[in-house]
Protein backbone atom coordinates (compact mmCIF):
# COMPACT_ATOMS: atom_id res chain seq x y z
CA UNK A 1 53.17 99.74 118.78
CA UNK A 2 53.75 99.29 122.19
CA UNK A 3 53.63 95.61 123.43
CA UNK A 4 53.27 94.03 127.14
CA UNK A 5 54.76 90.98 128.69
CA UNK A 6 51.54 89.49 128.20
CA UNK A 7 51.06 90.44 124.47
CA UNK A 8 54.90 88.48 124.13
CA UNK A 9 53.86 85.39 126.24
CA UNK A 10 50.84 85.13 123.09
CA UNK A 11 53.18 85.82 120.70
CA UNK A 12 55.04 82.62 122.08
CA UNK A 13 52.32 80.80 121.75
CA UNK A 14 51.10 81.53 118.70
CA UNK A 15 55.09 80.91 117.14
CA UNK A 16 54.85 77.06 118.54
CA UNK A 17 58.15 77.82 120.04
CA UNK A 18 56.71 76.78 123.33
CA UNK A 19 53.36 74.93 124.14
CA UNK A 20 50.91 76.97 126.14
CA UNK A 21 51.17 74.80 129.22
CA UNK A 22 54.81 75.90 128.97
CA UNK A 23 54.19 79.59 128.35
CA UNK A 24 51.69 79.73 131.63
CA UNK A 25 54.40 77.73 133.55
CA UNK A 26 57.00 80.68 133.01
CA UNK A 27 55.08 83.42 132.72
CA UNK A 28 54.15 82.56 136.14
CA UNK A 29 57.95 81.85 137.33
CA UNK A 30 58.97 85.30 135.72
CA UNK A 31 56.48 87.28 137.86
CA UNK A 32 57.42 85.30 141.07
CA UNK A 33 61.40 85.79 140.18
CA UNK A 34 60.92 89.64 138.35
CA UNK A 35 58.69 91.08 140.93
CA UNK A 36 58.47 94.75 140.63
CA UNK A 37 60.35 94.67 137.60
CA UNK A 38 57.43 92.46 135.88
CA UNK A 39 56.15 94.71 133.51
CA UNK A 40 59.44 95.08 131.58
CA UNK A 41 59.76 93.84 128.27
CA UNK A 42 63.56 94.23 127.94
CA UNK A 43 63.93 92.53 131.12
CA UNK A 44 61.51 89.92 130.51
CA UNK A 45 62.88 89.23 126.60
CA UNK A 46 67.07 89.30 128.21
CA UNK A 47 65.16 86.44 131.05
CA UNK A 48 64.38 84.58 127.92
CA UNK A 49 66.95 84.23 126.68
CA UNK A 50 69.51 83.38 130.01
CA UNK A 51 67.16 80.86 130.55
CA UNK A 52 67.52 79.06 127.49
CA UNK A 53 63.32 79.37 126.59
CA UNK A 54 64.35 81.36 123.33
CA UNK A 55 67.81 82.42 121.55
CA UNK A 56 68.84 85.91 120.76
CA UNK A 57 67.55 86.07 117.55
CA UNK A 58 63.80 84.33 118.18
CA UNK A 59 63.35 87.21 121.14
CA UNK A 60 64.58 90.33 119.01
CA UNK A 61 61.77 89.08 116.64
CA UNK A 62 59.05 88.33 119.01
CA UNK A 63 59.90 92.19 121.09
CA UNK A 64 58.71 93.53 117.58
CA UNK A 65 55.65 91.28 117.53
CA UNK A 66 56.49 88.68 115.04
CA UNK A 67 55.60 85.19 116.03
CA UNK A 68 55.63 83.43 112.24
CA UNK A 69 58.26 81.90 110.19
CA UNK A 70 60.03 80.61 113.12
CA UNK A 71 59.54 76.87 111.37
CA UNK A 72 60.59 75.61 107.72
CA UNK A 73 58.71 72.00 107.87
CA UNK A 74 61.20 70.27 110.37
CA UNK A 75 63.43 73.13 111.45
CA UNK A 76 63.38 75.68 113.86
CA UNK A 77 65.33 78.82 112.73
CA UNK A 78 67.48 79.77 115.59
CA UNK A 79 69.88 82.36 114.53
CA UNK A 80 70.42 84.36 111.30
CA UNK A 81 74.28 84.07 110.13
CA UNK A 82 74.69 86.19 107.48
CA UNK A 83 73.16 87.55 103.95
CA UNK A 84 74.61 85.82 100.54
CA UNK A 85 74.01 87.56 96.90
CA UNK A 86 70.95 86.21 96.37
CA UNK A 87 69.79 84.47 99.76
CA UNK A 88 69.80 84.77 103.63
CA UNK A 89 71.61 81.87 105.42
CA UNK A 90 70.28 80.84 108.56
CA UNK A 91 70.97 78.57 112.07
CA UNK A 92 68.42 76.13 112.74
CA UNK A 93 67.37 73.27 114.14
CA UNK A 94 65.88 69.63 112.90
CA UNK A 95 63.10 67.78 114.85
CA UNK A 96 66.15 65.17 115.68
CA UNK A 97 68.20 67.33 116.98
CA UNK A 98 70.87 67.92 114.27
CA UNK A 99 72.01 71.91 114.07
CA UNK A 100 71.95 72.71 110.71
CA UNK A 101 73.00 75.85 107.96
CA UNK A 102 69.58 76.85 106.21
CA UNK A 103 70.13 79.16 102.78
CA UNK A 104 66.72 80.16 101.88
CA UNK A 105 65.51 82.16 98.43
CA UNK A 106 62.94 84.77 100.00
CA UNK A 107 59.17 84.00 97.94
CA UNK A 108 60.07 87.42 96.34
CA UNK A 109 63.34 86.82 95.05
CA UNK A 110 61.65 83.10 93.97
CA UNK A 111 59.18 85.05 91.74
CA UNK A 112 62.24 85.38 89.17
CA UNK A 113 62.52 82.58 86.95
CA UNK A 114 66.44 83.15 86.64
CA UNK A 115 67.02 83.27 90.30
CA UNK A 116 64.53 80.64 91.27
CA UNK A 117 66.50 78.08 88.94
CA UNK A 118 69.76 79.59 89.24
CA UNK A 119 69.16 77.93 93.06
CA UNK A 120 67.60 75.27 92.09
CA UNK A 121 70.76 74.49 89.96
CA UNK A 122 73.07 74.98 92.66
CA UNK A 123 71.00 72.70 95.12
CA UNK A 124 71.04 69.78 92.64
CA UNK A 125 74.82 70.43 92.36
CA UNK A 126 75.59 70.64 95.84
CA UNK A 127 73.69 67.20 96.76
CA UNK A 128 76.20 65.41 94.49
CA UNK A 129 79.27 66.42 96.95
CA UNK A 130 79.60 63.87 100.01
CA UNK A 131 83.41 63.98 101.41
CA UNK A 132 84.49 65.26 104.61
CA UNK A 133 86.37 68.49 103.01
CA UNK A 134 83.54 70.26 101.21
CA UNK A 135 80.64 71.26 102.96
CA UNK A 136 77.86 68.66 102.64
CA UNK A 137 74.70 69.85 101.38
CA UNK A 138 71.68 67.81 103.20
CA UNK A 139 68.44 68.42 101.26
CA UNK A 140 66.38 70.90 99.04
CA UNK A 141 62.66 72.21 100.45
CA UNK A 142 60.11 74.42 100.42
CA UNK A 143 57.89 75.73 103.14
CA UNK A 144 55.05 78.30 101.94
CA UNK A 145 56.36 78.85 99.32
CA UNK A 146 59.92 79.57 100.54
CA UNK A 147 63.04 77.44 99.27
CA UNK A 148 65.65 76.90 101.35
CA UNK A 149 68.89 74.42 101.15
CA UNK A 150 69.67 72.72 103.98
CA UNK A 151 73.69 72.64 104.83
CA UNK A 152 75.98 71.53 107.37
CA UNK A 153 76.41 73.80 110.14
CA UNK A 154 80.10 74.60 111.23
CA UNK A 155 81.76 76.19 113.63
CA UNK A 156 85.39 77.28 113.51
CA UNK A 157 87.32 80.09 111.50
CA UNK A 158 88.06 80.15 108.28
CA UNK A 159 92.28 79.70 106.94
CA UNK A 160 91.79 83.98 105.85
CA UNK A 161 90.42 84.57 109.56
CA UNK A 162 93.31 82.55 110.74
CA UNK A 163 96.15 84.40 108.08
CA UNK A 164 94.77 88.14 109.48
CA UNK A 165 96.08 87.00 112.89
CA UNK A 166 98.81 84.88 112.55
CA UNK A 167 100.06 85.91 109.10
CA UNK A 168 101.66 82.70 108.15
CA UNK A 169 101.47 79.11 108.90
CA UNK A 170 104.29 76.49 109.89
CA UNK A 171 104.99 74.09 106.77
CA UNK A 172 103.63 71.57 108.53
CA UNK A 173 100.23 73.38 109.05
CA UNK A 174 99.92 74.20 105.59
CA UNK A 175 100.31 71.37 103.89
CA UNK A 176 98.33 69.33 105.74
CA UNK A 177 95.76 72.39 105.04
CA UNK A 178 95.62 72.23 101.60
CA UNK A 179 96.08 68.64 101.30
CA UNK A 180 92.81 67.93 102.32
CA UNK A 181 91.68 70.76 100.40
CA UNK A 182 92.93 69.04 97.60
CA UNK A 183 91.18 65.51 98.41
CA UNK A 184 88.49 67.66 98.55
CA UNK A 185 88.80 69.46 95.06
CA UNK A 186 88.99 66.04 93.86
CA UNK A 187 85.94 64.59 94.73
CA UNK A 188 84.51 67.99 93.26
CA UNK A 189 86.23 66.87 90.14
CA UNK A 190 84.99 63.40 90.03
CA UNK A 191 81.64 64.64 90.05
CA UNK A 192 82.37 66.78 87.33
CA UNK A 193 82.43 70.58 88.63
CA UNK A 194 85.13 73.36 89.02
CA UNK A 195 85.08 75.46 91.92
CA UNK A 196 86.44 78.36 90.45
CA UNK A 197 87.08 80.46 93.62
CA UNK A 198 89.06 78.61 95.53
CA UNK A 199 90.90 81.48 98.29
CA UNK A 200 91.59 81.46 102.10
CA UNK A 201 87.94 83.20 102.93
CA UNK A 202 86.59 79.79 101.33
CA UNK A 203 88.23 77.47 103.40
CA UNK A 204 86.54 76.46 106.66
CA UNK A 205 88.61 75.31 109.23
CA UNK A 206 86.52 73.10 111.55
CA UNK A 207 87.95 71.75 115.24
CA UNK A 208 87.82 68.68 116.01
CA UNK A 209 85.50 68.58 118.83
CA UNK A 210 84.96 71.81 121.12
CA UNK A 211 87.01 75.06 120.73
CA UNK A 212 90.08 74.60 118.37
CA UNK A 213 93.33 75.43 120.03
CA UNK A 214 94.20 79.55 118.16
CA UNK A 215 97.76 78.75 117.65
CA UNK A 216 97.81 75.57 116.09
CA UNK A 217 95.47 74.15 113.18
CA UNK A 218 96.44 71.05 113.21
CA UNK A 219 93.79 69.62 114.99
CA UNK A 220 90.95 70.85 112.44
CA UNK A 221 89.56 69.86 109.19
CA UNK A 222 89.30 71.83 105.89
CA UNK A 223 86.00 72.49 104.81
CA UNK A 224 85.40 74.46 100.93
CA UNK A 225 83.01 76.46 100.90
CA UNK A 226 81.79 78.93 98.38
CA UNK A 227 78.76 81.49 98.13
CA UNK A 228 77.58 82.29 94.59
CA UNK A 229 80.47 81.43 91.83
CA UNK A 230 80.72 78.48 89.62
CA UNK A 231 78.39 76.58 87.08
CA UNK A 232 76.60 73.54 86.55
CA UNK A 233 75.48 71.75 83.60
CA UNK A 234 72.55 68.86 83.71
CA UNK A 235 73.36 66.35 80.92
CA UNK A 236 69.86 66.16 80.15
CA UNK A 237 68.14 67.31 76.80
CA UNK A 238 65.54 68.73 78.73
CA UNK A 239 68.02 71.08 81.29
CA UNK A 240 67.84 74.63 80.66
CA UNK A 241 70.90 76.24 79.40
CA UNK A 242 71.18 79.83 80.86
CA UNK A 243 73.64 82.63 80.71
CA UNK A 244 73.74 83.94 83.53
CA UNK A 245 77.66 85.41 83.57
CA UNK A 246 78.35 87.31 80.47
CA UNK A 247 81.59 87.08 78.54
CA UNK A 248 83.98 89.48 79.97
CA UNK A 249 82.82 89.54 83.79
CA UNK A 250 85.82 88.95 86.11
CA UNK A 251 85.15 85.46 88.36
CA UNK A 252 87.21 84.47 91.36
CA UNK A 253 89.45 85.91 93.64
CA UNK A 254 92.44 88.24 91.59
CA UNK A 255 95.04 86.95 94.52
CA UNK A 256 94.08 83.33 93.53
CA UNK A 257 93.13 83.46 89.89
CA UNK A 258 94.60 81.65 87.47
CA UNK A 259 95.64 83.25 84.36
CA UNK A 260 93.70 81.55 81.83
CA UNK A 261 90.42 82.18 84.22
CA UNK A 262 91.35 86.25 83.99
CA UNK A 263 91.24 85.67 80.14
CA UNK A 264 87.80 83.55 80.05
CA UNK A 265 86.21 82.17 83.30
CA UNK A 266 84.14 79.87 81.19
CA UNK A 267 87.03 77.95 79.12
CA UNK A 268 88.74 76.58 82.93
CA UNK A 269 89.08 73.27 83.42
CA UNK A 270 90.24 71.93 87.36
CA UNK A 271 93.68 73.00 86.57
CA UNK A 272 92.59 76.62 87.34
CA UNK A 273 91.75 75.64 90.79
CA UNK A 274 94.42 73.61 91.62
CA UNK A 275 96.75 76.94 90.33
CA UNK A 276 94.09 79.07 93.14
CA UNK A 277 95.62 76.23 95.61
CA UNK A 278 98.70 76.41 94.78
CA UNK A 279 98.25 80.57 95.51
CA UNK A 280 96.69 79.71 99.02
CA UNK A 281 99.37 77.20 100.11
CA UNK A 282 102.03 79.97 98.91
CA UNK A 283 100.13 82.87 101.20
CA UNK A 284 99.93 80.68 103.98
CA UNK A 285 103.88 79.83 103.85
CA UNK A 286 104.74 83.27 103.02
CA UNK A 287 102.03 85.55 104.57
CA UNK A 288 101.25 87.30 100.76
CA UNK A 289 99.46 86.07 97.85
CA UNK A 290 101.94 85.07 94.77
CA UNK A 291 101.38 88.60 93.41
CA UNK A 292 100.30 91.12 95.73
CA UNK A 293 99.32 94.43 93.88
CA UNK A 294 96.47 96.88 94.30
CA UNK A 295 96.04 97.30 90.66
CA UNK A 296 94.08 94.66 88.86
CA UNK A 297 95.26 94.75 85.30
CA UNK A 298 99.21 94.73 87.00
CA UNK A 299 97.83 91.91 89.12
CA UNK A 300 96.42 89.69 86.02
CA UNK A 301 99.68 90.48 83.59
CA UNK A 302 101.88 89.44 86.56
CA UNK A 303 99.51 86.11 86.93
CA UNK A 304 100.66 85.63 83.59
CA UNK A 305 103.87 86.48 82.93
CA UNK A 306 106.32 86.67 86.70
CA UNK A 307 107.65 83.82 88.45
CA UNK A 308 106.69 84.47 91.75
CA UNK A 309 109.86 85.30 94.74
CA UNK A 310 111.09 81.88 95.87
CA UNK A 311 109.83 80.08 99.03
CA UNK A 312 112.71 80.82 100.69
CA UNK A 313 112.94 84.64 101.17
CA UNK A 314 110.44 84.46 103.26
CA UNK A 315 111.27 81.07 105.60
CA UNK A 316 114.62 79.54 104.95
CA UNK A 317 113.58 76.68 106.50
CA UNK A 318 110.52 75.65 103.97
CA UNK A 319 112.09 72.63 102.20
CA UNK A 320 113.18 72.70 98.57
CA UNK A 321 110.46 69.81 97.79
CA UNK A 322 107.63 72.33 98.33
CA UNK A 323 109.27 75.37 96.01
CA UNK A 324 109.07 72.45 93.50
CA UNK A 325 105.60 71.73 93.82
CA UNK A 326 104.63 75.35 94.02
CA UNK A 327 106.19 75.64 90.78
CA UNK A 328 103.95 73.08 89.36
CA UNK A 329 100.68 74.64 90.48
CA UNK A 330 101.92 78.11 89.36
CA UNK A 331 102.51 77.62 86.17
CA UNK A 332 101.49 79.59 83.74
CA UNK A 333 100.23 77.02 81.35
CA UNK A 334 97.59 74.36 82.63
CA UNK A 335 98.77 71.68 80.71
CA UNK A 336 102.42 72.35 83.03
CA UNK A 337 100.78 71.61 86.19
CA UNK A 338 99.03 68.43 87.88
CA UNK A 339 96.68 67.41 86.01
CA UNK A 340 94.19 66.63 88.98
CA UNK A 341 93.95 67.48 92.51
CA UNK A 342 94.92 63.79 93.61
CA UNK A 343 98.23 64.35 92.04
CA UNK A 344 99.21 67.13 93.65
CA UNK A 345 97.56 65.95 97.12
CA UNK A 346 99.89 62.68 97.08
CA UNK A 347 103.09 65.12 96.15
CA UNK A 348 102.62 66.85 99.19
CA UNK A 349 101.53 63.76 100.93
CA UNK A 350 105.52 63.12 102.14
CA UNK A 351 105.76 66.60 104.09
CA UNK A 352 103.22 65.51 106.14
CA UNK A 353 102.88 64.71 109.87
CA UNK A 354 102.26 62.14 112.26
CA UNK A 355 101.15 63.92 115.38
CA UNK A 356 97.83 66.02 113.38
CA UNK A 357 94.16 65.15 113.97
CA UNK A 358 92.96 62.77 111.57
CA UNK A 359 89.85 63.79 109.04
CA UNK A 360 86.46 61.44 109.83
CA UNK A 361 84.49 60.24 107.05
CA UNK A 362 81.27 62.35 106.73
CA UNK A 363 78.49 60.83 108.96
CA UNK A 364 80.36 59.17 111.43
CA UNK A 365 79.50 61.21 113.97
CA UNK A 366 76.89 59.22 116.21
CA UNK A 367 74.42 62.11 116.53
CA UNK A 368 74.77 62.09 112.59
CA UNK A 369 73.59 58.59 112.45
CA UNK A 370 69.43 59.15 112.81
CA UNK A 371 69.25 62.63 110.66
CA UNK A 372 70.68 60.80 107.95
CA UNK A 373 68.57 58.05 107.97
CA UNK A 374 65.71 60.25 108.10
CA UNK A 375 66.93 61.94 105.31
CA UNK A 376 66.82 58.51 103.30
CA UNK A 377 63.36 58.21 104.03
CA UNK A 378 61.38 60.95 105.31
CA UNK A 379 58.75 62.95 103.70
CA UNK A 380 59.61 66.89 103.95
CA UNK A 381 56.91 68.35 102.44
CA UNK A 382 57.10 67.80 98.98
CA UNK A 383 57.94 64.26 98.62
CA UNK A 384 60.87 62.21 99.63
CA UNK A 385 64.14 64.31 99.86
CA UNK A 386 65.91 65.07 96.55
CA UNK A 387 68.53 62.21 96.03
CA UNK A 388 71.87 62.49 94.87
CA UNK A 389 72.78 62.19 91.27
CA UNK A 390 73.92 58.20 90.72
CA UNK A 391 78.00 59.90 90.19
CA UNK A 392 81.19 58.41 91.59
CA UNK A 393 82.10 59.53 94.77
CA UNK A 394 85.25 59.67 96.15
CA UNK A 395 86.26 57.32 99.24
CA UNK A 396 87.30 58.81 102.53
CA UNK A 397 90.74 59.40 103.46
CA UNK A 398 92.44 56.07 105.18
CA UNK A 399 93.42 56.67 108.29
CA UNK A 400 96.59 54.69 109.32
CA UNK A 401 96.58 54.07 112.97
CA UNK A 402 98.18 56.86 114.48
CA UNK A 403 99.34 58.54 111.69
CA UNK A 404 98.54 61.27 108.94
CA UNK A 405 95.70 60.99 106.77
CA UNK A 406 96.80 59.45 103.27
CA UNK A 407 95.42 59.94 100.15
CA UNK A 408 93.46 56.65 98.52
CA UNK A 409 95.66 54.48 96.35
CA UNK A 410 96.60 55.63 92.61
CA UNK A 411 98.98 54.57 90.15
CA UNK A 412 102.43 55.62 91.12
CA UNK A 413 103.89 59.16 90.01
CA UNK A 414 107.55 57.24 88.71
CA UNK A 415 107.19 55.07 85.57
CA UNK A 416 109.04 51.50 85.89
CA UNK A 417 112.03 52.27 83.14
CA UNK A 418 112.86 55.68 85.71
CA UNK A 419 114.80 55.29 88.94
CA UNK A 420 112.99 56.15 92.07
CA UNK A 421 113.60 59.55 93.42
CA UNK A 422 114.04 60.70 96.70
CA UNK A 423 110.84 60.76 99.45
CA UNK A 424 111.92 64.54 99.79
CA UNK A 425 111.61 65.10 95.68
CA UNK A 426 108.32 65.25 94.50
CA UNK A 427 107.13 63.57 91.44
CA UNK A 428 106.50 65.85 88.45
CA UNK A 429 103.10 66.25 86.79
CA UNK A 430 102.75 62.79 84.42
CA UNK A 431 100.27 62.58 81.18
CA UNK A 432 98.56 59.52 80.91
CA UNK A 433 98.83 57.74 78.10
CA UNK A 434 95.90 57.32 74.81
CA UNK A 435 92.90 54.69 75.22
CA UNK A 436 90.19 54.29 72.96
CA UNK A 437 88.11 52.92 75.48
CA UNK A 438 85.03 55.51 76.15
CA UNK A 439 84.66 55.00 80.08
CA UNK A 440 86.45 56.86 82.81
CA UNK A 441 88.93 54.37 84.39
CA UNK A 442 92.08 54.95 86.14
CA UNK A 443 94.72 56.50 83.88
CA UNK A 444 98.54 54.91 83.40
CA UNK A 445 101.12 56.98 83.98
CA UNK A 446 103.98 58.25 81.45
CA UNK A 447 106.46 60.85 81.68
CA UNK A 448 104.95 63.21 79.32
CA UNK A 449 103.08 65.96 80.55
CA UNK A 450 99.31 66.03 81.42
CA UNK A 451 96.96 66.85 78.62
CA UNK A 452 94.97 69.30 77.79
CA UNK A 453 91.42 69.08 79.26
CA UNK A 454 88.25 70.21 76.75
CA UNK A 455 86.89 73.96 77.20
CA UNK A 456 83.43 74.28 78.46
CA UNK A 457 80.85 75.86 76.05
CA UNK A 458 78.22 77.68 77.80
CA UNK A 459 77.82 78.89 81.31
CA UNK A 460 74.93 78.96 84.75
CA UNK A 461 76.27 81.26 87.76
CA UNK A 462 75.92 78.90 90.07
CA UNK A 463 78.22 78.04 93.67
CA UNK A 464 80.41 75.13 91.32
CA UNK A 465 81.44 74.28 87.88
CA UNK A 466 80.47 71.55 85.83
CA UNK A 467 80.65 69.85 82.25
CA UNK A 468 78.26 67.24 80.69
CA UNK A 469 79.55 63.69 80.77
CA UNK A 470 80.15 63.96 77.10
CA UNK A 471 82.62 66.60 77.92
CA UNK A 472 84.59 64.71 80.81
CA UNK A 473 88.28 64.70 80.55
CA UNK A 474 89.28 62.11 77.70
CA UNK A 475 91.71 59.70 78.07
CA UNK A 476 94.14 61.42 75.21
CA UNK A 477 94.97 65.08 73.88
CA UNK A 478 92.26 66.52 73.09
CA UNK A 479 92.95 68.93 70.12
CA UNK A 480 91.37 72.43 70.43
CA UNK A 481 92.51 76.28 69.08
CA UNK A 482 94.79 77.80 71.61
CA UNK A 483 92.40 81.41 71.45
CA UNK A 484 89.45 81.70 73.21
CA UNK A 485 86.34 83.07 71.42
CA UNK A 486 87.10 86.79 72.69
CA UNK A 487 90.44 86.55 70.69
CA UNK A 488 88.82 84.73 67.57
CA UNK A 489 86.57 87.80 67.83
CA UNK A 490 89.04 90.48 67.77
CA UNK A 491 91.36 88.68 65.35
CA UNK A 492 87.90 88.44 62.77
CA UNK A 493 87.54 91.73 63.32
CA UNK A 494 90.57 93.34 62.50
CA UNK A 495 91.05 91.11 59.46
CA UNK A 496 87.81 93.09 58.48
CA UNK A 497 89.10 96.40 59.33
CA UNK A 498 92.43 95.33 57.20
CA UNK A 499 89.52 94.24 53.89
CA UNK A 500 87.57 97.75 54.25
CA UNK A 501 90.91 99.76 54.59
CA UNK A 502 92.29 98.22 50.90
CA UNK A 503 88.97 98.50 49.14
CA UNK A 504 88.04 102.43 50.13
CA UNK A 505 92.50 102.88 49.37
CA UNK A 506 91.48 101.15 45.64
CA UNK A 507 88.73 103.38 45.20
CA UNK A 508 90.57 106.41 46.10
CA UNK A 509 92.95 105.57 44.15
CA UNK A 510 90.70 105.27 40.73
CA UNK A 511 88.85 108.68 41.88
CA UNK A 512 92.55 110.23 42.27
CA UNK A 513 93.81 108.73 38.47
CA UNK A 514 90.86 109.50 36.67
């Protein structure tokens, strides 16, 4: 169907985009600035849009004669900015002011009870997070009968945009890169979840203010991201346990993954992703992932078994305090490496420097200040917005004046009865010592290495990971069989196999001697 300038200007209307007062107002300054060319609709739909009255996106759609679903309760859509797995993910626009991400479940897709509360799930999840290095997740809606997820909209690059054209980083970039990914992994962890595919393509790197400089990051701040791995667990009788990733299916990235996660995704604990970490920070130094290969079994035995080509082959200048610490969230073994993001986030802490752009504290931002209070107490269509689960959240990174960002306090890596090492050595992974007490509190430190932490049972695809209280990380060894299910499987059956093969050789036997 063929539409007119007029039939576009009721379109405009009837999208509430613009009030009819302001629709006659430019119709009328298009035909007096247009003149003979006032009948086009190209023209008229490109005048749109250099004049600011639409965007791109909102005049493609009205051209074809669509002027609804411009509005989800309080925002405006504005742009479209890409298509997830299971949902679109678009630009928009709050009442207030505030430019927000929108994820929303299309009404057909909502229809499936898995889907509908595999999202649901992963909204819930992604309200706990609130730290300036993950990706804050603002509120869950619905708007006939769509569901959408409202995010935090950022500009920037992200560190595998920034890798394609530079190829590696400076030391001093990437540490301070995946150090705050690592404050960031840990206030994931105190809430309980494992991100599970940690990589370069999920790390946002946000400027600033304005345009980022291209040749320096050092002036941005990390963002994780993810779009469609992980799990969560409600510790609620009433929370539906689904499967929704069978035994078997490969999760994460095969450049990041941790060996135990290529053997069973569902066992991992938050030593898998601070191994995926450790992988980035050794691309970014290097300009190659630990194990580059284009075969996928080669690339999982070589997770496994090869010690990956020292630091210095590639830079001679990286300092022999990082090869250490890259050692310790390579190994092979989880119970060899830090056992928590903090840990390894306060070895790095010494490299370091003073002269970087220090990370704000999530709403600090002045034009933050009013969305978030009407957040706190608005009505968005169905009710009050959906709070926050009552967990621990992590505090913001203190910002010494003019310096680096620092990790908050913690007990000190080096026991008392041990000499104090160098600045330029960092401290090995530490175990902390038994309690019987049942609450989480901060953990002493010993020499030993860091325990084991407990296997999760059962499994939701959703963006993170997460256990049920009961299952947090104990305060001792926690005593489990080394195999995974899989292997208890095989092993069962080939002790069968074994039991069938004697009895039908005993019964041949007796048929043979009588």
């Amino acid at each position: 169907m063929v539409f007119t300038v007029e039939n576009i200007c009721g379109f405009l209307i009837r999208s509430k985009l613009l009030t009819p007062e302001e629709v006659r107002a430019l119709q009328q300054r298009w035909q007096a600035e247009a003149k003979d060319q006032a009948g086009s609709i190209s023209q008229f739909s490109k005048w749109l849009v250099a004049n600011r009255y639409v965007t791109e996106y909102q005049a493609v759609l009205l051209a074809k004669g669509h002027a609804d679903s411009f509005f989800l309760n309080q925002y405006k859509i504005l742009d479209r900015l890409g298509q997830g797995r299971m949902a679109g993910v678009y630009k928009a626009e709050h009442t207030l002011g505030q430019e927000v991400a929108i994820k929303v479940l299309p009404p057909s897709k909502a229809k499936n009870p898995q889907l509908l509360g595999r999202f649901q799930r992963e909204a819930r999840m992604a309200l706990r997070l609130k730290h300036p290095n993950v990706v804050r997740t603002y509120q869950l809606g619905e708007a006939n009968d769509v569901q959408y997820l409202v995010m935090e909209y950022l500009e920037g690059e992200t560190l595998d945009e920034v890798l394609q054209r530079r190829r590696k980083l400076p030391p001093t970039e990437a540490v301070r890169l995946i150090h705050q990914a690592l404050m960031g992994l840990q206030h994931i962890h105190e809430q309980g979840m494992v991100h599970r595919d940690l990589k370069p393509a999920n790390l946002m790197l946000a400027p600033a203010s304005g345009r980022g400089d291209a040749d320096t990051t050092l002036k941005s701040t990390v963002k994780i991201l993810d779009i469609g791995l992980g799990r969560f667990f409600e510790d609620s009788p009433q929370s539906e346990k689904m499967e929704l990733t069978g035994e078997g299916v490969l999760l994460g990235t095969p450049d990041y993954l941790a060996p135990e996660q290529a053997r069973d995704a569902r066992a991992i604990d938050i030593r898998a992703d601070i191994y995926s970490l450790g992988c980035v920070l050794y691309h970014a130094l290097t300009g190659q992932p630990p194990f580059p290969d284009k075969n996928l079994l080669s690339q999982m035995v070589r997770h496994a078994t090869e010690t990956a080509k020292p630091l210095k082959e590639f830079n001679p200048a990286i300092p022999d305090g990082l090869q250490q610490i890259i050692n310790w969230m390579l190994a092979k073994k989880p119970e060899e490496r830090y056992p928590t993001p903090e840990r390894a986030a306060q070895a790095l802490q010494v490299f370091l420097v003073a002269d970087s752009e220090p990370v704000r504290a999530a709403g600090e931002e002045p034009h933050m200040r009013k969305y978030l209070t009407w957040l706190e107490t608005a009505d968005n269509g169905q009710g009050a917005p959906v709070p926050a689960a009552p967990v621990p959240v992590s505090a913001p990174l203190a910002i010494p004046a003019g310096g680096a960002p620092q990790a908050k306090p913690v007990a000190p890596f080096v026991p008392p009865s041990e000499p104090r090492r160098s600045k330029l050595t960092p401290t090995p992974p530490t175990r902390p010592a038994h309690h019987k007490k049942k609450h989480r509190h901060r953990k002493p430190i010993s020499a030993e290495p860091p325990v084991a932490q407990p296997a999760l049972s059962s499994e939701i695809d959703v963006e993170l990971v997460s256990w049920p209280a009961a299952q947090l990380p104990t305060e001792g060894p926690v005593r489990r069989s080394s195999l995974t299910r899989r292997e208890w499987t095989l092993l069962g059956i080939g002790a069968g196999a074994v039991i069938f093969a004697g009895i039908v050789g005993m019964v041949l036997a007796l048929i043979f001697k009588g």
